[in-house]
Protein backbone atom coordinates (compact mmCIF):
# COMPACT_ATOMS: atom_id res chain seq x y z
CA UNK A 1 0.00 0.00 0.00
CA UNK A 2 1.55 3.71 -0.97
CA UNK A 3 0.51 6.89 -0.08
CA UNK A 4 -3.36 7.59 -0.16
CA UNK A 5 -5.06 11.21 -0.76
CA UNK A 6 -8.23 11.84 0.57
CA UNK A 7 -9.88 14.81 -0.48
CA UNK A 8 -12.84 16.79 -0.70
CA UNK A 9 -16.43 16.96 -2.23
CA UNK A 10 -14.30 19.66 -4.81
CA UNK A 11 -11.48 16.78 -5.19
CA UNK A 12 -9.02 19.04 -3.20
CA UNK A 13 -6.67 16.98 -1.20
CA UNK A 14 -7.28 17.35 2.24
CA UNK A 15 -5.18 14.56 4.21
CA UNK A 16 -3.45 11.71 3.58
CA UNK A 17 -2.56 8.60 4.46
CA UNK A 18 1.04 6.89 4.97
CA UNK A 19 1.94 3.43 5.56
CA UNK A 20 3.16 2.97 9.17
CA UNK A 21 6.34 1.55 8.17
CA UNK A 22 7.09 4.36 5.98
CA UNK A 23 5.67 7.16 8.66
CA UNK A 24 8.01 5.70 11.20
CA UNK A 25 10.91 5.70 8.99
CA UNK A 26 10.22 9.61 8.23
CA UNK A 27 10.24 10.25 12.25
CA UNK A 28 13.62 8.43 12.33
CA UNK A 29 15.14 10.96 9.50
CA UNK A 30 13.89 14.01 11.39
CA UNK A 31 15.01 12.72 14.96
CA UNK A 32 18.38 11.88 13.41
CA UNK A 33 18.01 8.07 13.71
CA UNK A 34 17.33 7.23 10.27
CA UNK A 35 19.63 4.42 9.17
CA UNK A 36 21.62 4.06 5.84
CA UNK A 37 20.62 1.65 3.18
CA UNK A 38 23.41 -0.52 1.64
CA UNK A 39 23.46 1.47 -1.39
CA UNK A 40 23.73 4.72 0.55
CA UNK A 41 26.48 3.03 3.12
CA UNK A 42 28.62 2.09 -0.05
CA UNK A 43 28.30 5.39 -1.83
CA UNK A 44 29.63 7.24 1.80
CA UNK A 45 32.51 4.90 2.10
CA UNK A 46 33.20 5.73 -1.35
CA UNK A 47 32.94 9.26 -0.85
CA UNK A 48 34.81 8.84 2.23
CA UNK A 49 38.39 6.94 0.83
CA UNK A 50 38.31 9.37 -2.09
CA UNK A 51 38.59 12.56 0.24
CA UNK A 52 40.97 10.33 2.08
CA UNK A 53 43.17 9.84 -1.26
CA UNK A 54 42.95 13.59 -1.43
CA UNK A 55 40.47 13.86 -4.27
CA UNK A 56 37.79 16.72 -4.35
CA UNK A 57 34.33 16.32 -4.81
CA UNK A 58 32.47 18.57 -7.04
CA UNK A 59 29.48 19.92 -5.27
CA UNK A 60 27.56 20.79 -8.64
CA UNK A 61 27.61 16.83 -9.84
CA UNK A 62 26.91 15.48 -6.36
CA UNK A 63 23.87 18.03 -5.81
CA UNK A 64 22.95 16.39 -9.77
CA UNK A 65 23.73 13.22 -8.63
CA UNK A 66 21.44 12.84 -5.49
């Protein structure tokens, strides 16, 4: 189940709905908890031994990139 609109007699959205698991894992973020995925884990280490070989990172592509 996603994310579910409902809305008004005018079909203006007026609340929604968000799966638990999804809800709790948007309080984590905002608290600071949230955990990494794999994915994101491998693309900080990466991140991380290139500025420890000394390499830059180009803000411009990383902003494009994420």
């Amino acid at each position: 189940m996603g994310i579910q609109y409902q809305t008004d007699e005018q079909g203006n959205r007026v609340a929604v709905v968000v799966p638990l698991a999804q809800w709790e894992a948007m309080q984590a973020e905002l608290r600071g908890e949230a955990r990494l995925t794999s994915e994101d884990e491998a693309d900080r280490q990466e991140a991380y031994d290139a500025l420890s070989r000394g390499e830059t990172l180009d803000l411009c592509r990383a902003m494009a990139d994420w």
